[in-house]
Protein backbone atom coordinates (compact mmCIF):
# COMPACT_ATOMS: atom_id res chain seq x y z
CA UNK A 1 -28.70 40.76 -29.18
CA UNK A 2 -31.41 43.55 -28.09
CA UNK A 3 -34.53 43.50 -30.25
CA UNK A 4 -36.76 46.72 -30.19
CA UNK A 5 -40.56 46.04 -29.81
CA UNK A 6 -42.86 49.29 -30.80
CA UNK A 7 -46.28 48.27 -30.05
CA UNK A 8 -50.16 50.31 -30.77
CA UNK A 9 -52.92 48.86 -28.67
CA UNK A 10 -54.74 48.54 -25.66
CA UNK A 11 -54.28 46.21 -22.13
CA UNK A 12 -57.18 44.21 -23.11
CA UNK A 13 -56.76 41.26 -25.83
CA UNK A 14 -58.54 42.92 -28.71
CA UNK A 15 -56.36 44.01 -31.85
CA UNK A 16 -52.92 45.55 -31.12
CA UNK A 17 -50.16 45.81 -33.87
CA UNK A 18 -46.10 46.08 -33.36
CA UNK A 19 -42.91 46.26 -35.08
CA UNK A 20 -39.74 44.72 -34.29
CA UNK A 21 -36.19 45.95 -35.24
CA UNK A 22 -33.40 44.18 -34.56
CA UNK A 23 -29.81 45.41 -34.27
CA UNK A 24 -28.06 47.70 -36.10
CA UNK A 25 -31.13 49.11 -37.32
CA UNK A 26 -32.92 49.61 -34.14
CA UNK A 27 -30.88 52.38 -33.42
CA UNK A 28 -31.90 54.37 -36.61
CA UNK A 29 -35.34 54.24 -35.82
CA UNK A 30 -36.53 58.79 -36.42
CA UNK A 31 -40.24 58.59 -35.73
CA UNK A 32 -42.78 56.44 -34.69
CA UNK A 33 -46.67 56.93 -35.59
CA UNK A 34 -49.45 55.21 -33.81
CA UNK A 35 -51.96 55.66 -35.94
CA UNK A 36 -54.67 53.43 -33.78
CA UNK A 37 -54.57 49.95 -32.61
CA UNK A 38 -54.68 48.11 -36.17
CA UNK A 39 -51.99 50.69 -37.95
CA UNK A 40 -48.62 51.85 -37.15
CA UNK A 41 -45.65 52.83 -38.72
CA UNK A 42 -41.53 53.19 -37.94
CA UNK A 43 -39.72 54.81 -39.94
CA UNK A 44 -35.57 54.19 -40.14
CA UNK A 45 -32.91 55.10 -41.97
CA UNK A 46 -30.39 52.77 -43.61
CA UNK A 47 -27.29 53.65 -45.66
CA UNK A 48 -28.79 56.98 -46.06
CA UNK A 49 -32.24 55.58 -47.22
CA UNK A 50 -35.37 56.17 -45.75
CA UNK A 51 -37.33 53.28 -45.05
CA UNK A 52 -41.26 53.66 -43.65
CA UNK A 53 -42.15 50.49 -42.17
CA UNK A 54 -46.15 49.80 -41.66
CA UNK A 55 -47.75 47.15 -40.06
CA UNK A 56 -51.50 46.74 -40.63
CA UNK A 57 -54.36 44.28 -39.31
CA UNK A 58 -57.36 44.84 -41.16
CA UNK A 59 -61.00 44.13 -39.94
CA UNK A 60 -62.36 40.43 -40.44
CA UNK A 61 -65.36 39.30 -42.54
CA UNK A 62 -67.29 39.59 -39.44
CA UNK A 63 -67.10 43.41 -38.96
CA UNK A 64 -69.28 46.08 -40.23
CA UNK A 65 -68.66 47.66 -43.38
CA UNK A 66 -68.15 51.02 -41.96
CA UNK A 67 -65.53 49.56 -39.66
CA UNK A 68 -63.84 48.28 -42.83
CA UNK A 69 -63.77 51.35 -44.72
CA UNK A 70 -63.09 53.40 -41.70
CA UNK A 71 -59.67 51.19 -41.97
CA UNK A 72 -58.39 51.43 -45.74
CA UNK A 73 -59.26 55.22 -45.43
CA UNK A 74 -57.01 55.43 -41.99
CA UNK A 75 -54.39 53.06 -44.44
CA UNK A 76 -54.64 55.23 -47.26
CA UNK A 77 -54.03 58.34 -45.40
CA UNK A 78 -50.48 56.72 -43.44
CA UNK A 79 -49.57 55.72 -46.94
CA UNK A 80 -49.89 59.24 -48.99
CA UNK A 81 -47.97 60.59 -46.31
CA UNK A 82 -44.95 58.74 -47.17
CA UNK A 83 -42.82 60.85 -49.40
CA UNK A 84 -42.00 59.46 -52.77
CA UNK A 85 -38.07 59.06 -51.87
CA UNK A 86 -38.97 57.07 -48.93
CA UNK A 87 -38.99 53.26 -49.38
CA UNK A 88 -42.34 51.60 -48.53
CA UNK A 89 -42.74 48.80 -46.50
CA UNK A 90 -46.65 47.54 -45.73
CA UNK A 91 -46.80 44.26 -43.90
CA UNK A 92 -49.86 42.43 -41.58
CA UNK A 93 -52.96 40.60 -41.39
CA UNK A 94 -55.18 42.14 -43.82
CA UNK A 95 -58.07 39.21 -43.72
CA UNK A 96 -58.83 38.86 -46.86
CA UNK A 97 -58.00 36.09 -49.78
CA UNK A 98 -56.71 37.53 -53.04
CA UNK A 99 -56.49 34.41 -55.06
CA UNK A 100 -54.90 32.82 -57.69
CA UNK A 101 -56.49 34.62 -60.54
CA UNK A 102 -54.67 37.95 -62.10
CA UNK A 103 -58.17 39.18 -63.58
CA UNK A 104 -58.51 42.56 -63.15
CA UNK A 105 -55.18 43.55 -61.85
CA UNK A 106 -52.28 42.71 -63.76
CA UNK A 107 -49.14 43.95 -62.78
CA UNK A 108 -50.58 44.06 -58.73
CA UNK A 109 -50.84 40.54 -58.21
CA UNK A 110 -48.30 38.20 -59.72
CA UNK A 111 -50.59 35.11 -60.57
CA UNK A 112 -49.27 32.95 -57.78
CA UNK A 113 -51.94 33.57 -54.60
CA UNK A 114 -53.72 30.83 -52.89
CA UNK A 115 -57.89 29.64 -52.72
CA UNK A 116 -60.31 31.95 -54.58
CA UNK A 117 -60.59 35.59 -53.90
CA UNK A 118 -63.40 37.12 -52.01
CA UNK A 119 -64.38 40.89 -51.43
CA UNK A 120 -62.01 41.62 -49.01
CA UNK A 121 -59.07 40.14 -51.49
CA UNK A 122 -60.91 42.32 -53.80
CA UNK A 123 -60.16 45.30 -51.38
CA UNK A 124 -56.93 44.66 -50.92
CA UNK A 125 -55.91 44.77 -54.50
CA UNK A 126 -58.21 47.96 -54.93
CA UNK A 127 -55.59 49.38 -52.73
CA UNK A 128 -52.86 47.68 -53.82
CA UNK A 129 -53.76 49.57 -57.25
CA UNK A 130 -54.69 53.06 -56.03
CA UNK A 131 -51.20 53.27 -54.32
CA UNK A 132 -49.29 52.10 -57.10
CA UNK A 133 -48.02 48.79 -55.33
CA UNK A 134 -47.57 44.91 -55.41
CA UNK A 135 -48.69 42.27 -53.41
CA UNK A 136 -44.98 40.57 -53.25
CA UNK A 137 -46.79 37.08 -51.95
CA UNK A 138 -47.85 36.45 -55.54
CA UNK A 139 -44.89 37.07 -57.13
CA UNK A 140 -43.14 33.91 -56.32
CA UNK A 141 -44.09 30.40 -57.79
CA UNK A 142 -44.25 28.52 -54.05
CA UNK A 143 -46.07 25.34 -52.83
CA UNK A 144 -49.31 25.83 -51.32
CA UNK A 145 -47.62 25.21 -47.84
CA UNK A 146 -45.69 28.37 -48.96
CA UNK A 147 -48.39 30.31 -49.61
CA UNK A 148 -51.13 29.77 -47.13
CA UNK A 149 -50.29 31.93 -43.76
CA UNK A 150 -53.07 30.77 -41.40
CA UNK A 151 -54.44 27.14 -40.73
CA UNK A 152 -57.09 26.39 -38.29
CA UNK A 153 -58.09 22.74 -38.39
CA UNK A 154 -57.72 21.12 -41.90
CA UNK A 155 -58.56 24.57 -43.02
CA UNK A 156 -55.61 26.71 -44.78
CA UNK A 157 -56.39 30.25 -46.44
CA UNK A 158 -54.04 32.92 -47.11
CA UNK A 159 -54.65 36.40 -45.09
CA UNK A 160 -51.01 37.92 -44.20
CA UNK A 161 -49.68 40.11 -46.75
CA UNK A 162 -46.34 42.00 -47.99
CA UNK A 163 -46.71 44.91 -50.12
CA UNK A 164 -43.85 47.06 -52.29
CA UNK A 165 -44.06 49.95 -54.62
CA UNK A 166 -44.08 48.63 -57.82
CA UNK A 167 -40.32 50.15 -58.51
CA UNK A 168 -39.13 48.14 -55.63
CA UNK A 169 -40.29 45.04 -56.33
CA UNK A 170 -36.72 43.84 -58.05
CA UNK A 171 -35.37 44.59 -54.66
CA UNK A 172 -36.89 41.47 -53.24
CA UNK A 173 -34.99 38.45 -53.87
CA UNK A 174 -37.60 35.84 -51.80
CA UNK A 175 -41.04 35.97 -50.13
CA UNK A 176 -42.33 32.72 -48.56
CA UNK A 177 -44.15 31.22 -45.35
CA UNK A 178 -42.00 29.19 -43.29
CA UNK A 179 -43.61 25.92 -42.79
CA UNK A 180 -41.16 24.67 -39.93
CA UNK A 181 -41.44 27.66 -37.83
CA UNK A 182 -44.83 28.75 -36.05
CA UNK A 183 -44.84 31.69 -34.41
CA UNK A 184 -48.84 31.14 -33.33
CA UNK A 185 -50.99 28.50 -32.67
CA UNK A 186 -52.82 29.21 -35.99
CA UNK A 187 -50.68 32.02 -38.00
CA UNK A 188 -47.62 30.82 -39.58
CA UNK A 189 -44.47 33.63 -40.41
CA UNK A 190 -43.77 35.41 -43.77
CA UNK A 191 -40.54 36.51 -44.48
CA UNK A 192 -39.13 38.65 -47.36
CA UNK A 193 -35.42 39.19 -48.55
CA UNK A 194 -35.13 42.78 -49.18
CA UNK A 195 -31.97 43.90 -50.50
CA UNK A 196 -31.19 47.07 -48.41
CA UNK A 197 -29.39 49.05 -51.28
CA UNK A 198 -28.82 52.98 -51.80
CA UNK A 199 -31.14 54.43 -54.59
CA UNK A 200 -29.73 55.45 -57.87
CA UNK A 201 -30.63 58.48 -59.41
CA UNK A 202 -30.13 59.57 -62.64
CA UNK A 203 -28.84 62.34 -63.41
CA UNK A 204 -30.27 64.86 -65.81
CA UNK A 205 -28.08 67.74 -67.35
CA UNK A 206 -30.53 71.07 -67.15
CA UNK A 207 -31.12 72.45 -70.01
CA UNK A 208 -30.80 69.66 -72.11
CA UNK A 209 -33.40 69.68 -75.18
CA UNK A 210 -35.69 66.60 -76.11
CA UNK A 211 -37.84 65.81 -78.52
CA UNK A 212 -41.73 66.21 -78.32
CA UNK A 213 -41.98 62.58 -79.59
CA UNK A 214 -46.31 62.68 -78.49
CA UNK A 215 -46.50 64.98 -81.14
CA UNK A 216 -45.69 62.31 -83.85
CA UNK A 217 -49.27 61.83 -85.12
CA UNK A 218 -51.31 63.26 -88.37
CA UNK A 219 -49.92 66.27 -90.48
CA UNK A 220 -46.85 65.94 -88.36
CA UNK A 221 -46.01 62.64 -88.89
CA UNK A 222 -46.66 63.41 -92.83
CA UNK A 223 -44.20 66.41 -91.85
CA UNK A 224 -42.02 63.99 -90.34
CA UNK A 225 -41.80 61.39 -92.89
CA UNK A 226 -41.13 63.48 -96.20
CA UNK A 227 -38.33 65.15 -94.14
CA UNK A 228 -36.57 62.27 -93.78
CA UNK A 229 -37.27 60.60 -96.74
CA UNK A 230 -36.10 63.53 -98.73
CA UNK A 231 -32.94 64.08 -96.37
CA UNK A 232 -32.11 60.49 -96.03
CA UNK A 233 -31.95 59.71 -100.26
CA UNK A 234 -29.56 62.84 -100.51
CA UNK A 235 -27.26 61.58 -97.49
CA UNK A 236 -26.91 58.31 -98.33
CA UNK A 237 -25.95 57.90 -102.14
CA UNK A 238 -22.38 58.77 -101.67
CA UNK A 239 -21.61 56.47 -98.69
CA UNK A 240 -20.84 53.11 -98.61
CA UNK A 241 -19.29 52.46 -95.15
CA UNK A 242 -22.45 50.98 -93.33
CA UNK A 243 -21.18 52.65 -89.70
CA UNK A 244 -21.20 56.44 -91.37
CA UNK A 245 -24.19 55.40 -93.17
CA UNK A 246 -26.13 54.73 -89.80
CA UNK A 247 -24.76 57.30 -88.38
CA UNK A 248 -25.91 60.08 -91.27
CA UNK A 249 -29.54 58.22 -91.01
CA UNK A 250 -29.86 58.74 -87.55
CA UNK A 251 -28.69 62.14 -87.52
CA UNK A 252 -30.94 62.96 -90.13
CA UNK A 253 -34.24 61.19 -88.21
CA UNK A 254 -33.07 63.47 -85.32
CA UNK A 255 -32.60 66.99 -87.38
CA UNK A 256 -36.63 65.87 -89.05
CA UNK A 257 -38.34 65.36 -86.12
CA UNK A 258 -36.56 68.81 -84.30
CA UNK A 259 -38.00 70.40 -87.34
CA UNK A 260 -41.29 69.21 -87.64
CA UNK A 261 -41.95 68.27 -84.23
CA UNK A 262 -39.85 71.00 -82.01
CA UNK A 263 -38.09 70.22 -78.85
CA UNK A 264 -38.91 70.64 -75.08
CA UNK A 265 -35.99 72.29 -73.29
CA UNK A 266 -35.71 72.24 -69.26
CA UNK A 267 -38.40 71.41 -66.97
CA UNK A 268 -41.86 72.78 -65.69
CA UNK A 269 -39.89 74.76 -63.19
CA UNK A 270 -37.09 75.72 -65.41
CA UNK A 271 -37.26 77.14 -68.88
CA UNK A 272 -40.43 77.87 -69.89
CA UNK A 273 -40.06 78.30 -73.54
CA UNK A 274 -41.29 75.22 -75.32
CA UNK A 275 -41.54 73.25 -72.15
CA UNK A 276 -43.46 69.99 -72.17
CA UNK A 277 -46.47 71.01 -70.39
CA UNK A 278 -48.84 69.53 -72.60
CA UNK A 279 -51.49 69.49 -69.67
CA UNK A 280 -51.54 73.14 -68.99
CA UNK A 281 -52.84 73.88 -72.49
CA UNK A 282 -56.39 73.04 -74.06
CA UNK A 283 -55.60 74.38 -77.64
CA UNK A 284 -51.60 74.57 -78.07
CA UNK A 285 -51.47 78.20 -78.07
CA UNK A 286 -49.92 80.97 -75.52
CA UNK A 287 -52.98 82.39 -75.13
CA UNK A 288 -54.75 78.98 -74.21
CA UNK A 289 -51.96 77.94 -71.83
CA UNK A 290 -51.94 81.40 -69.93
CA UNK A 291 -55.89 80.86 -69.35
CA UNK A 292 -55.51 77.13 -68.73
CA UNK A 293 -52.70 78.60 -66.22
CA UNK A 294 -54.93 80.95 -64.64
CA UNK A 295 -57.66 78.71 -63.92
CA UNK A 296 -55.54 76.18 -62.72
CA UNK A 297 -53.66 78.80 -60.16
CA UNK A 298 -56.86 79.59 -58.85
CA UNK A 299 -57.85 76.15 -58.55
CA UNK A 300 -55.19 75.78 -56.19
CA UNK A 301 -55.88 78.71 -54.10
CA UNK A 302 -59.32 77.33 -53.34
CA UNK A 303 -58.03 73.61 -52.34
CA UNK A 304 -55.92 75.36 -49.99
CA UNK A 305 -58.40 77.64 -48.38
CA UNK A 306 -60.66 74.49 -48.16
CA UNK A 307 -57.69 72.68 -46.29
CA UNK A 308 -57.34 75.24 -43.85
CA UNK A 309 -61.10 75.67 -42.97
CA UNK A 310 -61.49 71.95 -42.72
CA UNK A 311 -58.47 72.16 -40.43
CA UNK A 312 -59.93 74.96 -38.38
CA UNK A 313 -63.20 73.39 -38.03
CA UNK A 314 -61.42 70.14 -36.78
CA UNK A 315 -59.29 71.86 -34.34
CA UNK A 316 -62.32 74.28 -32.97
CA UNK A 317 -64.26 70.52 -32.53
CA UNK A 318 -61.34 69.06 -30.66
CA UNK A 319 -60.79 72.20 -28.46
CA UNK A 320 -64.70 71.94 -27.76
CA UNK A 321 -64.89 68.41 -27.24
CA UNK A 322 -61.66 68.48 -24.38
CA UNK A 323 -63.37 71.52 -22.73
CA UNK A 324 -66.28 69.48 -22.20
CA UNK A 325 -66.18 67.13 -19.11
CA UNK A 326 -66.25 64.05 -21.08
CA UNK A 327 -63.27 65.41 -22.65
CA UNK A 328 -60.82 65.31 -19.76
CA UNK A 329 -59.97 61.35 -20.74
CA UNK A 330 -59.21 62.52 -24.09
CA UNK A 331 -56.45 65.12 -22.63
CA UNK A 332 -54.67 62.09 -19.96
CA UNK A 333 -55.26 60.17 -23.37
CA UNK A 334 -53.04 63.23 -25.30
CA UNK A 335 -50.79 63.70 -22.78
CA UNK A 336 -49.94 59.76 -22.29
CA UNK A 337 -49.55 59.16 -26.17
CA UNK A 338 -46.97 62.45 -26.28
CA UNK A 339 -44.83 61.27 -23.13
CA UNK A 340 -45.26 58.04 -25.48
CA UNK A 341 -43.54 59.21 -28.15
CA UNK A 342 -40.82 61.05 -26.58
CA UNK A 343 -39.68 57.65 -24.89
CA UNK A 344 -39.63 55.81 -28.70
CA UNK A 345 -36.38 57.15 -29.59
CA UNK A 346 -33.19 56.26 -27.50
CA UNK A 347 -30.12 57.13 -29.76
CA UNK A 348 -31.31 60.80 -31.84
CA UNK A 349 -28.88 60.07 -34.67
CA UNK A 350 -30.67 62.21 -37.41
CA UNK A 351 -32.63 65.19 -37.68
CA UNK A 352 -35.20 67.30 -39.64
CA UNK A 353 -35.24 70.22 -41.82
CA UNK A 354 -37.64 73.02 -42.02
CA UNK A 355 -39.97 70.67 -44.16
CA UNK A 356 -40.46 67.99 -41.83
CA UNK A 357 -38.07 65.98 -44.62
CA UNK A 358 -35.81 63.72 -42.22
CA UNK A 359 -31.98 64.49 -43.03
CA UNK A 360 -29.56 61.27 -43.71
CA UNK A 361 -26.13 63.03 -44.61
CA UNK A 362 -23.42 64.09 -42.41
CA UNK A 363 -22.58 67.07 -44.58
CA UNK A 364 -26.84 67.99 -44.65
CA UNK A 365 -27.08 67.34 -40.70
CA UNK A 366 -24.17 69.97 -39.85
CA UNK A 367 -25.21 72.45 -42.20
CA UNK A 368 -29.12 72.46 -40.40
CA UNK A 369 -27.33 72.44 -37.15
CA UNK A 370 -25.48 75.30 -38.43
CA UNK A 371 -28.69 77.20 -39.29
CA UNK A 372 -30.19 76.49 -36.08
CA UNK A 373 -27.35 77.90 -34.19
CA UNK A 374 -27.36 81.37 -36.37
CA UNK A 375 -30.72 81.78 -36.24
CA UNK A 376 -30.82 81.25 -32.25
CA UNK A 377 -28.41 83.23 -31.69
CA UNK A 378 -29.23 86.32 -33.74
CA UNK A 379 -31.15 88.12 -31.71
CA UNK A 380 -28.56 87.94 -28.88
CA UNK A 381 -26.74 91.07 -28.39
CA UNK A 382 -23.14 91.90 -28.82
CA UNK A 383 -20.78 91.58 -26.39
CA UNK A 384 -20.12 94.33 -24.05
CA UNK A 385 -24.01 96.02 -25.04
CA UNK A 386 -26.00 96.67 -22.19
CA UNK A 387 -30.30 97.94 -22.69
CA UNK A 388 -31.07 100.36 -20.55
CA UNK A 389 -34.25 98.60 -19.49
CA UNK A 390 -31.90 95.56 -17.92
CA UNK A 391 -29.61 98.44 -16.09
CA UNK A 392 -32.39 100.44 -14.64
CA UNK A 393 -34.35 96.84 -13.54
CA UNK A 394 -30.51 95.56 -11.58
CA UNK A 395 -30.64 99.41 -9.75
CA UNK A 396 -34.16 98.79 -8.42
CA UNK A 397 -33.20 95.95 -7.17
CA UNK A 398 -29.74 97.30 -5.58
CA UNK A 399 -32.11 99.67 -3.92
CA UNK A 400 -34.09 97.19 -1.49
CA UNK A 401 -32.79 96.84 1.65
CA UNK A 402 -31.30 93.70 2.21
CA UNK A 403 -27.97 92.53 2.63
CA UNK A 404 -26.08 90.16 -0.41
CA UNK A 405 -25.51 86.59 -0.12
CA UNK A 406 -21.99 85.16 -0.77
CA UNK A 407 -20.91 81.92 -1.60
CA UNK A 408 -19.64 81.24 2.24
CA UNK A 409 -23.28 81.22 3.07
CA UNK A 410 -24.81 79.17 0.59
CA UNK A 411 -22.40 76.12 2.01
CA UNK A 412 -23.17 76.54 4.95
CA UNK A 413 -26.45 76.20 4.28
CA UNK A 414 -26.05 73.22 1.77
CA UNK A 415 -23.96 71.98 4.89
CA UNK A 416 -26.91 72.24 7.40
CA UNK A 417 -29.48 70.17 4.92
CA UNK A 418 -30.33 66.61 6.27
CA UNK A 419 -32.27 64.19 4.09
CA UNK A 420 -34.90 65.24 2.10
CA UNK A 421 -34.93 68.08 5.13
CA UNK A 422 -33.32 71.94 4.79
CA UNK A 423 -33.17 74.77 7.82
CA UNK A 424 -35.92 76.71 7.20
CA UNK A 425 -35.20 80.74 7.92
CA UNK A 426 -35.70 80.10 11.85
CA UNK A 427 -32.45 77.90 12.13
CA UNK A 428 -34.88 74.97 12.55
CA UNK A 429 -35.26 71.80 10.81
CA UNK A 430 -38.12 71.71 8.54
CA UNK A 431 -40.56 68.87 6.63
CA UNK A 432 -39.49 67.30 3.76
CA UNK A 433 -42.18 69.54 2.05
CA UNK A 434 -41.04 72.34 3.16
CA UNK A 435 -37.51 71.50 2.18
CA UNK A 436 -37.37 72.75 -1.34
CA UNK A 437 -39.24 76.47 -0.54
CA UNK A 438 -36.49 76.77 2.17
CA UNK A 439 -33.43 75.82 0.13
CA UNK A 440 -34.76 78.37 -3.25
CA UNK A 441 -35.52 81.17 0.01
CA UNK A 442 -31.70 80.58 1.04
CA UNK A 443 -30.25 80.44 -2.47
CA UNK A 444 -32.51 83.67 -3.83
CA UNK A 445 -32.47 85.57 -0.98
């Protein structure tokens, strides 16, 4: 079996992080990001799920602080940029102890961490919270020999870390340390059981209308209530079969609260009468949501504008930085990391669309190749079509005075060529340097 090793770090023994894939998967690795030498991330596709893969080693309690925040904001950054369909895998040595206690962040960390937490636990679980994930460690009722990743003496503390989005947490059926196996002299291995399943998505008919439920709540829930009440006595006095008496009370809860509450049909970017865009209006009216509209449109405009001037002020700092002399490291340093990434992927088995969103599906994948094709090809001309500018440049050229070279000459010259040696235009043998001018002089003439 061939295991694939990415690694991000330097030749000297100072940080450095890696991921390894093992077969089949290593073969449906799209993109690798080095994001520095304590964060990178794979990203793979399996069964036609994305999967981003980050491995992370965080500062220890020795560091400065600005080194520290200088990391979760790097780690915060390779995280947003993980699209929501994508499954979200953050692994590593994150030096810090998030305890035992739940205080402060229930449904983060399960109750079943190891020691007492400290600030750096603390930061973890601050992130842990902003990103809307779990620390899957503490979700499993383990020993402490379980739980504690790193031992150094008689000393045992727990600093290596798995983290899921909080949706995918019921994909993982186990998350321990194995005690029997030590892959360092003082870190012992985590391991996770991840069922690798295809996402389910419901499906929801267009169109469909729903109840504005938020709504239930003074003079319409008084609205609400005589509705049914009246309704309900007038339905149900003739009935005795229990199932058609349900059934007339829940149709008549249903027809009350369409009535007194109204209904929300489509989406935000589908119908737009009574849609449940609560947000986008301060006082319930038309008039207040076309303001609130307005203001928020323009809103947007501005982030963008500020995006783009950030970016341009970034890019004219770079440019003037690798102008500079003390910038020509920085462009070997460029070059080396993009001849870097072009030797990451072996096997190109999927591809991207115009979005940057990476394509899984057969049927998806032929259809952008399709597009491709059409759109390089459309400016070719027809067949047979010759511009005028091509026909008068071949009759210039018909016009110098030389004579044509057939293919009769072009083996004999191939003939002639000795190792890394060609006869140069004098019948003679010429350097190895001068080997390639003299072969493009016979073959252009």
């Amino acid at each position: 079996m061939i295991f694939n090793l990415w690694f991000s770090g330097s030749r000297v023994a100072r940080n450095g992080v890696g991921i390894i894939i093992g077969p089949p998967y290593n073969e449906n690795v799209v993109d690798v990001s080095r994001r520095s030498d304590r964060i990178m991330s794979v990203r793979l596709v399996i069964q036609e799920v994305t999967y981003t893969v980050i491995s992370a080693y965080a500062p220890h309690a020795g560091l400065g602080a600005g080194e520290k925040r200088h990391f979760w904001e790097s780690l915060d950054e390779v995280v947003r940029m993980c699209p929501p369909d994508h499954r979200l895998l953050i692994g590593g040595d994150l030096n810090g102890h998030i305890g035992s206690d739940v205080e402060g962040y229930p449904g983060t960390h399960g109750g079943f961490g190891y020691g007492v937490r400290n600030e750096e636990g603390s930061s973890i679980l601050d992130f842990a919270v902003a990103q809307d994930l779990v620390v899957v460690n503490s979700f499993f009722n383990k020993t402490n020999a379980q739980l504690a990743t790193f031992h150094s003496g008689d000393h045992s503390t727990q600093i290596d870390y798995l983290l899921l989005r909080k949706g995918e947490l019921r994909t993982c059926g186990d998350c321990k340390v194995l005690t029997n196996l030590i892959c360092s002299s003082q870190h012992r291995l985590l391991i996770m059981d991840l069922v690798l399943q295809r996402r389910v998505t419901k499906s929801v008919r267009p169109g469909q209308p729903k109840i504005i439920w938020k709504k239930l709540n003074g003079e319409k829930a008084e609205t609400f209530k005589t509705l049914v009440v009246e309704n309900a006595e007038v339905e149900m006095v003739s009935h005795d079969d229990a199932d058609h008496m349900w059934n007339c009370l829940a149709s008549t809860i249903r027809e009350a609260a369409k009535e007194a509450l109204s209904v929300a049909v489509g989406t935000s970017g589908g119908h737009r009468s009574n849609r449940e865009s609560w947000w986008l209006s301060d006082d319930g009216t038309p008039t207040g949501r076309t303001r609130v509209e307005q203001r928020y449109k323009e809103a947007k405009r501005e982030a963008k504008k500020a995006v783009a001037r950030a970016k341009e002020k970034a890019y004219e700092d770079l440019y003037g930085k690798l102008d500079s002399k003390e910038g020509a490291n920085d462009i070997y340093r460029i070059a080396k990391a993009r001849e870097r990434r072009r030797r990451d992927l072996v096997n190109i088995k999927f591809i991207k669309n115009e979005a940057g969103q990476t394509l899984v599906k057969e049927d998806e994948i032929r259809k952008r190749w399709e597009g491709y094709f059409s759109s390089l090809f459309a400016g070719g001309r027809p067949e047979g079509h010759e511009d005028p500018q091509d026909s008068d440049l071949e009759q210039s050229q018909n016009n110098i005075d030389c004579g044509r070279i057939n293919q009769e000459e072009v083996r004999t010259a191939l003939r002639k060529m000795g190792r890394n040696k060609a006869m140069g235009p004098d019948r003679t043998r010429s350097p190895s340097r001068r080997g390639d001018a003299s072969v493009m002089t016979v073959l252009g003439g």
